[in-house]
N, C-alpha and C. Protein backbone atom coordinates (compact mmCIF):
# COMPACT_ATOMS: atom_id res chain seq x y z
N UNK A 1 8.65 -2.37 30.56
CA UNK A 1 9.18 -1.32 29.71
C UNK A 1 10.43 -1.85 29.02
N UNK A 2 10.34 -1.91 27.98
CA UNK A 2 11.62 -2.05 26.81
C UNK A 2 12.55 -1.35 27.03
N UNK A 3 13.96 -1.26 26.62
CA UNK A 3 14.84 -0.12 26.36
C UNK A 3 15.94 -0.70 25.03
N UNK A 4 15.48 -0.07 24.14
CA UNK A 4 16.44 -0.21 22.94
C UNK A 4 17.36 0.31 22.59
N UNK A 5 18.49 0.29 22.70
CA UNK A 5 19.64 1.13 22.48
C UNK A 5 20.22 0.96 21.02
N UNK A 6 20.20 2.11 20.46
CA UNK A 6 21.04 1.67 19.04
C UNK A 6 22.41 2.26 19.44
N UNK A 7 23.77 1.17 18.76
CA UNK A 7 25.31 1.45 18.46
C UNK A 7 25.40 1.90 17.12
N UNK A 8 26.19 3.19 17.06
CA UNK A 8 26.34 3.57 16.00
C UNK A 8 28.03 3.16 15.87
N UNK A 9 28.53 3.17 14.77
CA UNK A 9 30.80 2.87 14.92
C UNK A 9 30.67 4.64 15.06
N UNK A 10 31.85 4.89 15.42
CA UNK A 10 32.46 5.54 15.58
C UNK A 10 33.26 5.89 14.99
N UNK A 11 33.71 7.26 14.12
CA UNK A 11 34.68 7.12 13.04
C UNK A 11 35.72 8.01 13.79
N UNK A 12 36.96 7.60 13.85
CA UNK A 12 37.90 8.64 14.64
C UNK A 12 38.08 9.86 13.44
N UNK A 13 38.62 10.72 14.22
CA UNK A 13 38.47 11.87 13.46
C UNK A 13 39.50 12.08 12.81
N UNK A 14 40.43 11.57 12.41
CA UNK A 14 41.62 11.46 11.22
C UNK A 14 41.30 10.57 10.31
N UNK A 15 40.15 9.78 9.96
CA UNK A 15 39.80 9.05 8.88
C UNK A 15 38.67 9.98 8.17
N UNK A 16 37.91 10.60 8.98
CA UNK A 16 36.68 11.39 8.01
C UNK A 16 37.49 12.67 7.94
N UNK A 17 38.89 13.14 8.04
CA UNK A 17 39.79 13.97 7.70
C UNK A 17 40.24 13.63 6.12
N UNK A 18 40.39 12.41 5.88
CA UNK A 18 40.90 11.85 4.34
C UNK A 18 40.12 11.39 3.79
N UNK A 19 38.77 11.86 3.88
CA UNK A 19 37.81 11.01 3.38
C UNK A 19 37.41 12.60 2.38
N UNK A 20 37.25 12.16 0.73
CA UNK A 20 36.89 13.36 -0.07
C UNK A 20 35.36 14.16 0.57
N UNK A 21 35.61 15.34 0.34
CA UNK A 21 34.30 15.90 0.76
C UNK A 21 33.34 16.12 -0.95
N UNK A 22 31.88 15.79 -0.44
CA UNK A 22 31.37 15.89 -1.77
C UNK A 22 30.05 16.83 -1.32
N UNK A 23 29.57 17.45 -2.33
CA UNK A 23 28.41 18.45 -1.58
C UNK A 23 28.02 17.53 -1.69
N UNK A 24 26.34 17.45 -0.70
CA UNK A 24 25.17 16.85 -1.11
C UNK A 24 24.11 16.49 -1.74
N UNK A 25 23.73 15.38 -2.26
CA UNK A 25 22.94 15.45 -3.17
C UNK A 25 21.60 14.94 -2.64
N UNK A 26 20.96 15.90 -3.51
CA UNK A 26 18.85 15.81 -2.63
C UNK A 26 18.82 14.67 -2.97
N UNK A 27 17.77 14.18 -2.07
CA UNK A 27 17.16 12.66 -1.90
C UNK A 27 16.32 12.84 -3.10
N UNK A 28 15.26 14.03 -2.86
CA UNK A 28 14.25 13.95 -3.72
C UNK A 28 14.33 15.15 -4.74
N UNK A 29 13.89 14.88 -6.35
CA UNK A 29 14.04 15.60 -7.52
C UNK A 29 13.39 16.95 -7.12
N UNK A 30 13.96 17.64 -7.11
CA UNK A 30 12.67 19.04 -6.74
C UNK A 30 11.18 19.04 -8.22
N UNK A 31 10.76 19.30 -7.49
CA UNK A 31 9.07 18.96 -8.63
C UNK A 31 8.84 20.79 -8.72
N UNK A 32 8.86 20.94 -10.20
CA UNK A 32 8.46 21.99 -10.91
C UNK A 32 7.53 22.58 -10.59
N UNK A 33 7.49 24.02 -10.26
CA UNK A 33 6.09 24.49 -10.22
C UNK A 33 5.40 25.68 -11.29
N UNK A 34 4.80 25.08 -11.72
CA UNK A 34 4.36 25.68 -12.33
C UNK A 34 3.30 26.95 -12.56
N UNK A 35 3.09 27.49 -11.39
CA UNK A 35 2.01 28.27 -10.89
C UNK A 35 1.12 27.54 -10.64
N UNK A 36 1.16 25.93 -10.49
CA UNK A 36 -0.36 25.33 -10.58
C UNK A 36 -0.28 25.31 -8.79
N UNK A 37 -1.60 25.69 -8.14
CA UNK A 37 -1.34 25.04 -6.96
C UNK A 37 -1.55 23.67 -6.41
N UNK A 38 -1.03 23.19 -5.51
CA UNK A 38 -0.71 21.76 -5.04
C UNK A 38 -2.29 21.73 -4.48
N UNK A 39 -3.11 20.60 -4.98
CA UNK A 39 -4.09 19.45 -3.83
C UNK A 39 -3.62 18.70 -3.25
N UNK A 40 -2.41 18.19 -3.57
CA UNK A 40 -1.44 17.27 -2.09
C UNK A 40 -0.26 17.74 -2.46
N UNK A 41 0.64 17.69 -1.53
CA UNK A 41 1.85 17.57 -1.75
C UNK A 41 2.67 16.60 -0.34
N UNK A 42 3.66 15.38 -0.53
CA UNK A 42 3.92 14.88 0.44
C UNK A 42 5.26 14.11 -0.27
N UNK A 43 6.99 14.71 0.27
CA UNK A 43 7.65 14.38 -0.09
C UNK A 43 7.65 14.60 -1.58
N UNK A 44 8.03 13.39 -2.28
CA UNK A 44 8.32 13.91 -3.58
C UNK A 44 7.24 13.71 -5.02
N UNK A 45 5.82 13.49 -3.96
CA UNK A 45 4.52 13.54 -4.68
C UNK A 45 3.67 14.96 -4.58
N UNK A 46 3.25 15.06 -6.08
CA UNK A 46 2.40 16.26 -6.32
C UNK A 46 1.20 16.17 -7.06
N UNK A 47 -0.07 16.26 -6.30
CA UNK A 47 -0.86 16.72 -6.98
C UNK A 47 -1.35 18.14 -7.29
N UNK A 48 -1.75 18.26 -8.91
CA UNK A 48 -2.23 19.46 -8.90
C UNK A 48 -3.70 18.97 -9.54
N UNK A 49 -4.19 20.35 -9.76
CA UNK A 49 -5.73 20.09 -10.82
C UNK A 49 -5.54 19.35 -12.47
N UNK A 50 -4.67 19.70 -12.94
CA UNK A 50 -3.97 19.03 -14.03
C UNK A 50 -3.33 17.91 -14.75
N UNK A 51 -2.40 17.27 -13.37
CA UNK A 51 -1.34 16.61 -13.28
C UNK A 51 -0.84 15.74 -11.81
N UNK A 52 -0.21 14.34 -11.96
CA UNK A 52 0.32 13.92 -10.93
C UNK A 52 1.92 13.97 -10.69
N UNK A 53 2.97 14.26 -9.93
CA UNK A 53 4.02 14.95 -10.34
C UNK A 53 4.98 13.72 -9.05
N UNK A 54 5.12 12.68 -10.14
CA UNK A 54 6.15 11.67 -8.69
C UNK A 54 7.45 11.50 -9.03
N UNK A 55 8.32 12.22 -8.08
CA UNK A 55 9.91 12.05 -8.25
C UNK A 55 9.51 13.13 -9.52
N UNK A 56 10.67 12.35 -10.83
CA UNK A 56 10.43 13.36 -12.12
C UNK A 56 9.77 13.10 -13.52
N UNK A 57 8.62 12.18 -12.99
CA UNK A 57 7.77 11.65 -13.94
C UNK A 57 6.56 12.37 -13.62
N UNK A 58 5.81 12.51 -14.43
CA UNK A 58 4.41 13.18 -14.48
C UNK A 58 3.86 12.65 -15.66
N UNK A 59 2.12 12.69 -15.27
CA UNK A 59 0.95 11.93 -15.62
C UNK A 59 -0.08 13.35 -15.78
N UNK A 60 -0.58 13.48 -16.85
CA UNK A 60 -1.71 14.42 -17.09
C UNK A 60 -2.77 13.52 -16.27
N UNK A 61 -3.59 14.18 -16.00
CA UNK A 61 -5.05 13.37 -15.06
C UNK A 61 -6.03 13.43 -15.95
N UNK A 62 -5.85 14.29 -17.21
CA UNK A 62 -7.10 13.79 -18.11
C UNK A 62 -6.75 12.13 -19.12
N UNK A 63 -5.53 11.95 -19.05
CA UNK A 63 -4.95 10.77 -19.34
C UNK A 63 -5.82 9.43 -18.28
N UNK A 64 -6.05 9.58 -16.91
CA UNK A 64 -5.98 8.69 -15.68
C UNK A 64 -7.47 8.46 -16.55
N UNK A 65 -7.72 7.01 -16.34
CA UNK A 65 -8.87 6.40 -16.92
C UNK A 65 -9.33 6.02 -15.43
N UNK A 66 -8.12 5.16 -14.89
CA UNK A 66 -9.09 4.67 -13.51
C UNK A 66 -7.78 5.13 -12.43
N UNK A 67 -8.29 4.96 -10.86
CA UNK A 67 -6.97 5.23 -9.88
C UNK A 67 -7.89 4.31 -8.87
N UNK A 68 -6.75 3.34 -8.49
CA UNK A 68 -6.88 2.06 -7.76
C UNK A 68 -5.07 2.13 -6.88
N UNK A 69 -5.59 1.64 -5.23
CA UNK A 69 -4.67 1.09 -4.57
C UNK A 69 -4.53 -0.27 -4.51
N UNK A 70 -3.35 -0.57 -4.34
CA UNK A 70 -3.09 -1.90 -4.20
C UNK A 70 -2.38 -2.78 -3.14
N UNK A 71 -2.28 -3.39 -2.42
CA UNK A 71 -1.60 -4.29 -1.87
C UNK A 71 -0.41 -5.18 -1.69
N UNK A 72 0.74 -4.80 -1.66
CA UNK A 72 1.64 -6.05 -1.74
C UNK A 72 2.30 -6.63 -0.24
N UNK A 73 1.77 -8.05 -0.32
CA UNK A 73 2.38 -8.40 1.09
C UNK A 73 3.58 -9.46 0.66
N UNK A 74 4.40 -9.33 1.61
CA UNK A 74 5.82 -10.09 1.33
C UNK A 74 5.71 -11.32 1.48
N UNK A 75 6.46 -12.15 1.43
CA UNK A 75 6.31 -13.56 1.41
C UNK A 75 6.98 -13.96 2.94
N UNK A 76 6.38 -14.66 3.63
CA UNK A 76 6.51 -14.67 4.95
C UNK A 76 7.22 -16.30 5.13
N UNK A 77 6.91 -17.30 4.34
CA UNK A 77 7.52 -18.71 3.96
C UNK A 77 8.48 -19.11 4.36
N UNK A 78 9.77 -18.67 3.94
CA UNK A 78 10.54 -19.05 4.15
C UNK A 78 11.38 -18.75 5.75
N UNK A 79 10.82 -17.32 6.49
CA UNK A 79 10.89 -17.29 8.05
C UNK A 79 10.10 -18.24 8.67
N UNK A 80 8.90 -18.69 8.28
CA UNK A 80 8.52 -19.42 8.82
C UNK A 80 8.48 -20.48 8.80
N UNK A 81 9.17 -21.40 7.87
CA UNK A 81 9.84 -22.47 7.70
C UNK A 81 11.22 -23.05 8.23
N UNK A 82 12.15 -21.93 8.16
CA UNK A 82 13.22 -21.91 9.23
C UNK A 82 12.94 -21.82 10.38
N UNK A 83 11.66 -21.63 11.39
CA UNK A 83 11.25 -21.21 12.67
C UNK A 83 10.90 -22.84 12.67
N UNK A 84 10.43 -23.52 11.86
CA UNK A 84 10.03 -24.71 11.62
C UNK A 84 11.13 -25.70 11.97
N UNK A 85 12.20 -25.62 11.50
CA UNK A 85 13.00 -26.62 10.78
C UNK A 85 13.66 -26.72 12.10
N UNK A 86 14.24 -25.23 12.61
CA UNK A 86 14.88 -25.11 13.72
C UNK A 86 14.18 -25.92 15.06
N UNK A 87 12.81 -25.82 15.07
CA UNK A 87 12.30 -26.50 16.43
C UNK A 87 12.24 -27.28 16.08
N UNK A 88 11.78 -28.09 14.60
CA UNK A 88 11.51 -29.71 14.71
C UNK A 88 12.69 -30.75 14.44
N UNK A 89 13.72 -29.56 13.92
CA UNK A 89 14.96 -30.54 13.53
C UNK A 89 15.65 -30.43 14.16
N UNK A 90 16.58 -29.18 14.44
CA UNK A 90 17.64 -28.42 15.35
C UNK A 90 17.52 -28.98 16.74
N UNK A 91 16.37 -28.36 16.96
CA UNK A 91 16.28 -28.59 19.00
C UNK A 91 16.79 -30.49 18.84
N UNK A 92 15.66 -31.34 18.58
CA UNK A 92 16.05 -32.69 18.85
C UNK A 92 17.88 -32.89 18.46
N UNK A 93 18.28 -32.55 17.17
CA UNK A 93 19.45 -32.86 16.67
C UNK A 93 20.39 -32.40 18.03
N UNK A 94 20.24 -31.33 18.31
CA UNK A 94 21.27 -30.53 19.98
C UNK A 94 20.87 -31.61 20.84
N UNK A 95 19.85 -31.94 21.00
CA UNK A 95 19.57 -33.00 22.29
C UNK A 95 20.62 -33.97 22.30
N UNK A 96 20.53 -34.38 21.40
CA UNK A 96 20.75 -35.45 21.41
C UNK A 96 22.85 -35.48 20.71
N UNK A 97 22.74 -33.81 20.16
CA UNK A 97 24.72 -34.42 20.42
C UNK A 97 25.35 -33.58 21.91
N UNK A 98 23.77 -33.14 22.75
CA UNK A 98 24.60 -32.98 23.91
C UNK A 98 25.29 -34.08 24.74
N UNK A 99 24.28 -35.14 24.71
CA UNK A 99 24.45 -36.62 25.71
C UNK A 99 25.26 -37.33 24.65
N UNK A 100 25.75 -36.97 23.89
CA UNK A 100 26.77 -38.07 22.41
C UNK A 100 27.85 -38.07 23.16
N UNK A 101 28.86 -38.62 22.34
CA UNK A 101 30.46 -39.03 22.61
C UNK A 101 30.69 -36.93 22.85
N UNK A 102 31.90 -37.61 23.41
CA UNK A 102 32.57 -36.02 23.86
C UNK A 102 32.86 -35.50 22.60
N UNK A 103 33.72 -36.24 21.82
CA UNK A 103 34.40 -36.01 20.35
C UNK A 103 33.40 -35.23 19.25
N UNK A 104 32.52 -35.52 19.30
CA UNK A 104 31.46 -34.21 18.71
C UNK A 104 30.89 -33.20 19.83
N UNK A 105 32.02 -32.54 20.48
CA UNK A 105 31.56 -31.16 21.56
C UNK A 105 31.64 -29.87 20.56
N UNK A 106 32.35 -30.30 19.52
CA UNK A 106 32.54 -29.17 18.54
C UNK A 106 31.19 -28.77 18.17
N UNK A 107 30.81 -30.04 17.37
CA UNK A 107 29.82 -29.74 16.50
C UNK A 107 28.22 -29.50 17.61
N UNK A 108 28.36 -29.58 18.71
CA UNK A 108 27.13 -29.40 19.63
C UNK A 108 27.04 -28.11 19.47
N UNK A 109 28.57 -27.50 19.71
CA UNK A 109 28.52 -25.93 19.89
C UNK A 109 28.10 -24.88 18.77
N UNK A 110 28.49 -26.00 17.51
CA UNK A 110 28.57 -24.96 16.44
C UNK A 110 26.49 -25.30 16.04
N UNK A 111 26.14 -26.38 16.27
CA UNK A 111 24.81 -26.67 16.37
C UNK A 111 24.09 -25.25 16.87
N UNK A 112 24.20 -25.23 18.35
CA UNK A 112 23.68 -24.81 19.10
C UNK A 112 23.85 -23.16 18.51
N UNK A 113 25.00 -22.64 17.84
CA UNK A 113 24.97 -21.41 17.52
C UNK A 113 24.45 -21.53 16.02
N UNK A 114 24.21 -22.36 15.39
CA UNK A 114 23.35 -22.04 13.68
C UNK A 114 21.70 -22.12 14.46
N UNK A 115 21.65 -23.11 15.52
CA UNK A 115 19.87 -22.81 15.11
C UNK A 115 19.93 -21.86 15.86
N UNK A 116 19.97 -21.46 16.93
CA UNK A 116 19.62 -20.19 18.14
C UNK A 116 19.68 -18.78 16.46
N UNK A 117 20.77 -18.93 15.81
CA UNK A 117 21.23 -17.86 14.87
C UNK A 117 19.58 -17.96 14.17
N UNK A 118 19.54 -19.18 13.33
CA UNK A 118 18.32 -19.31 12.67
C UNK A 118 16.93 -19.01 13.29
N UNK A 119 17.13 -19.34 14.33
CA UNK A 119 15.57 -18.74 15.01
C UNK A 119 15.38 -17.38 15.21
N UNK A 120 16.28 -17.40 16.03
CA UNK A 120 15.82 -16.13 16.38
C UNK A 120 15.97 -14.71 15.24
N UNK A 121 17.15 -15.51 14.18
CA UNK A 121 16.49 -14.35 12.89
C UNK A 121 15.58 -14.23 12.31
N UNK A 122 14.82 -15.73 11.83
CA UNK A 122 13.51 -15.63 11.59
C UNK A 122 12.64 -14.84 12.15
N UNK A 123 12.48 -15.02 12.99
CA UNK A 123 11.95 -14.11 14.11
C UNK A 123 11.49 -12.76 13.94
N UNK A 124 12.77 -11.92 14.00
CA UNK A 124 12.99 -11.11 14.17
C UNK A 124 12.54 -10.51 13.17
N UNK A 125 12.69 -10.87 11.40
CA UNK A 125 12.42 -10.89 10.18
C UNK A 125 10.75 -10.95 10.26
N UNK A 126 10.14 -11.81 10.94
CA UNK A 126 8.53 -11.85 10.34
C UNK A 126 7.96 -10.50 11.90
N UNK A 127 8.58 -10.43 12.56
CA UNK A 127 8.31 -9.05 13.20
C UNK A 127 8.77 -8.02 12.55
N UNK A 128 8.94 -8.00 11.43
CA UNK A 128 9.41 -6.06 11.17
C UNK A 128 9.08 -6.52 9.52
N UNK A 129 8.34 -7.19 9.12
CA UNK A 129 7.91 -7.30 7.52
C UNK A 129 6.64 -6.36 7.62
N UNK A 130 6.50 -5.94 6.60
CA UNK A 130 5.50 -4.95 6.34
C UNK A 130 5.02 -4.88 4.70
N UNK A 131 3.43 -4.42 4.52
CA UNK A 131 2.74 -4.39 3.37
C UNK A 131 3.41 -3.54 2.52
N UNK A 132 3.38 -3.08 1.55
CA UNK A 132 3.95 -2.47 0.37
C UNK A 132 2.65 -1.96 -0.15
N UNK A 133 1.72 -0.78 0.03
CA UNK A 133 1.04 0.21 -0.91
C UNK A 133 0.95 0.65 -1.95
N UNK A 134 0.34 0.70 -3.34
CA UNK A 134 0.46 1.08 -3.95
C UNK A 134 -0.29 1.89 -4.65
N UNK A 135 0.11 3.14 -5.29
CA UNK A 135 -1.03 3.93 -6.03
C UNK A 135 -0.95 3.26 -7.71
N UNK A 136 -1.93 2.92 -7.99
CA UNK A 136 -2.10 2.63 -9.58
C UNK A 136 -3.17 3.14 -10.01
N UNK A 137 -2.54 3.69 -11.20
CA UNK A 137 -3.27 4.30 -12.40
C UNK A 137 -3.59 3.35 -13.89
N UNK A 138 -5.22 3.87 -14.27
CA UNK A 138 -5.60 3.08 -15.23
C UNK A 138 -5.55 3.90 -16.75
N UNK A 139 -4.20 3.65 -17.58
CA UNK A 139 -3.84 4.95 -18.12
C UNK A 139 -4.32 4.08 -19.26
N UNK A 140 -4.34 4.76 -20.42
CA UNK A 140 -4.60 4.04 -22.12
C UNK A 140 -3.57 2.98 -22.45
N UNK A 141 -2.70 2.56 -22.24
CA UNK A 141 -1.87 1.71 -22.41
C UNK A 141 -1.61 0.61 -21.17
N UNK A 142 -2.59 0.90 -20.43
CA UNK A 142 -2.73 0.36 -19.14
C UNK A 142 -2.39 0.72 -17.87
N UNK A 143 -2.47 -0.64 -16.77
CA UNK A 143 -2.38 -0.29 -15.64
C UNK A 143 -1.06 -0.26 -15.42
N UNK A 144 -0.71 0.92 -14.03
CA UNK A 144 1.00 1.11 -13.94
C UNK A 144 1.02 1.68 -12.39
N UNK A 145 1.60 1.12 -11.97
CA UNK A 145 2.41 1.25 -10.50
C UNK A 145 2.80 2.46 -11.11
N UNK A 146 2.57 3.70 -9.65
CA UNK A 146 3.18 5.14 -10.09
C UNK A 146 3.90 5.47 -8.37
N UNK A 147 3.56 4.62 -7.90
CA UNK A 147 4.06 5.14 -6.48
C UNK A 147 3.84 4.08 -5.17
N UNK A 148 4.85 3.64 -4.65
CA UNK A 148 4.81 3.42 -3.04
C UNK A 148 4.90 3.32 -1.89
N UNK A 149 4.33 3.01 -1.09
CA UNK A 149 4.79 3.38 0.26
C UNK A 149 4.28 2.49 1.26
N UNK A 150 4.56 2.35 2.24
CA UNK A 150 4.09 1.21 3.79
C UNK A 150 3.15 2.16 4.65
N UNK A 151 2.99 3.41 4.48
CA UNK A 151 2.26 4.29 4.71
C UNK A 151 0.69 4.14 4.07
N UNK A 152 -0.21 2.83 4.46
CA UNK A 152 -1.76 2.85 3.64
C UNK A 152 -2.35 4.18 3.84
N UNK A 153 -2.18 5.00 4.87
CA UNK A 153 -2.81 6.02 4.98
C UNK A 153 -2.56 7.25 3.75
N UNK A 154 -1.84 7.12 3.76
CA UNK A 154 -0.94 8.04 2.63
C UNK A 154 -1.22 7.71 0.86
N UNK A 155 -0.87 6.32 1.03
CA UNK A 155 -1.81 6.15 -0.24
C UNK A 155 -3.29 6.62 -0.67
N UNK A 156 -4.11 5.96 0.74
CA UNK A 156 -5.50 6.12 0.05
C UNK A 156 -5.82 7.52 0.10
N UNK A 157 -5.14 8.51 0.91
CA UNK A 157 -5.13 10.03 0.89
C UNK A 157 -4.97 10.57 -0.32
N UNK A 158 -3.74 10.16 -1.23
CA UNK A 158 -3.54 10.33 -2.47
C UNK A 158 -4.59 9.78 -3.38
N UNK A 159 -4.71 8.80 -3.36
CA UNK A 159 -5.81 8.01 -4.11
C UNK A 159 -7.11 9.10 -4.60
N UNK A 160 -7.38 9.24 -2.98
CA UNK A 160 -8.88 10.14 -3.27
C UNK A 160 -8.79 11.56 -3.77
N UNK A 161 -7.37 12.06 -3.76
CA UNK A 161 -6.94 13.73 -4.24
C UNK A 161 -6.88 12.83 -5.65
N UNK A 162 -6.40 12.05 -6.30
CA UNK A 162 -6.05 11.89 -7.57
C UNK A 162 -7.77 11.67 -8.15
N UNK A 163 -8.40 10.93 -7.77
CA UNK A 163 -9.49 10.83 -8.23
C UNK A 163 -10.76 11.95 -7.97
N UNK A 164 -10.43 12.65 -7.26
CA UNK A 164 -11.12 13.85 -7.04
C UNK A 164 -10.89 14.65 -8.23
N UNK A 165 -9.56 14.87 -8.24
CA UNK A 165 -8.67 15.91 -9.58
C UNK A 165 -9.42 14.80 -10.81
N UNK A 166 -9.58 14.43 -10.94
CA UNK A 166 -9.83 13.51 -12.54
C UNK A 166 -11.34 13.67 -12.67
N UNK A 167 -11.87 13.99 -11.55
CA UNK A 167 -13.37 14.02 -11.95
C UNK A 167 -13.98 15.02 -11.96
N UNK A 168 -13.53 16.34 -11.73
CA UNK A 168 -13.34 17.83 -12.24
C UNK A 168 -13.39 17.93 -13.24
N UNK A 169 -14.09 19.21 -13.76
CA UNK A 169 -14.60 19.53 -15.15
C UNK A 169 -13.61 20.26 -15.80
């Protein structure tokens, strides 16, 4: 069993005393309603029978020629090249200024803390990378990224409400 603890700072309470107060501002644009009712609604996406309604852009659906998801995966290269460099270069290079003259004890130490740093960020980095989703639309002027998310489920949910709505009479 794991146990992950997150540290949050701590702000003493005479600094968020002088700190200006500002109301809050919504994350997401409120989306207009128009009497139309919603076939999805999720966060700051709307479908209706009419229209696709993301953030504060909107798309008529008799406009949508085609609706395609897409894929984007991150580039994983360069973590895994530093995971590289560190075992095939780093480890031997430490070996070998552990048993060296004393006079480089500095640089063993400062060794020993760049690759351990480098590895294990790599690391850490190609464990928490994730795909990028996308909803695209095939409009008259072409194809256009209208929305994404790491959520595939969510996309292709949308996907099939958008193309459902477009193929209605």
């Amino acid at each position: 069993m794991t146990v992950v603890t997150v540290l949050r700072p701590v702000v003493p309470l005479r600094e968020v005393d002088r700190r200006p107060v500002a109301p809050p501002e919504p994350l997401v644009a409120p989306v207009p309603d128009a009497g139309e009712p919603s076939l999805f609604q999720a966060g700051q996406v709307r479908v209706t029978r009419d229209r696709l309604v993301v953030g504060g852009q909107s798309w008529a659906l008799r406009d949508v020629l085609q609706v395609e998801t897409s894929r984007r995966t991150p580039k994983v290269w360069p973590y895994l090249l530093a995971v590289g460099l560190a075992g095939a270069l780093g480890l031997p290079l430490l070996s070998w200024l552990s048993v060296s003259v004393t006079a480089l004890r500095g640089a063993y130490e400062a060794g020993l803390v760049l690759t351990a740093l480098g590895l294990f960020a790599s690391m850490a980095a190609l464990l928490v990378v994730e795909d990028t989703h996308y909803l695209v639309l095939g409009l008259p002027g072409g194809a256009r990224r209208v929305f994404g998310s790491h959520d595939a489920q969510l996309i292709a949910r949308l996907a099939g409400t958008v193309r459902a709505a477009c193929q209605r009479p």
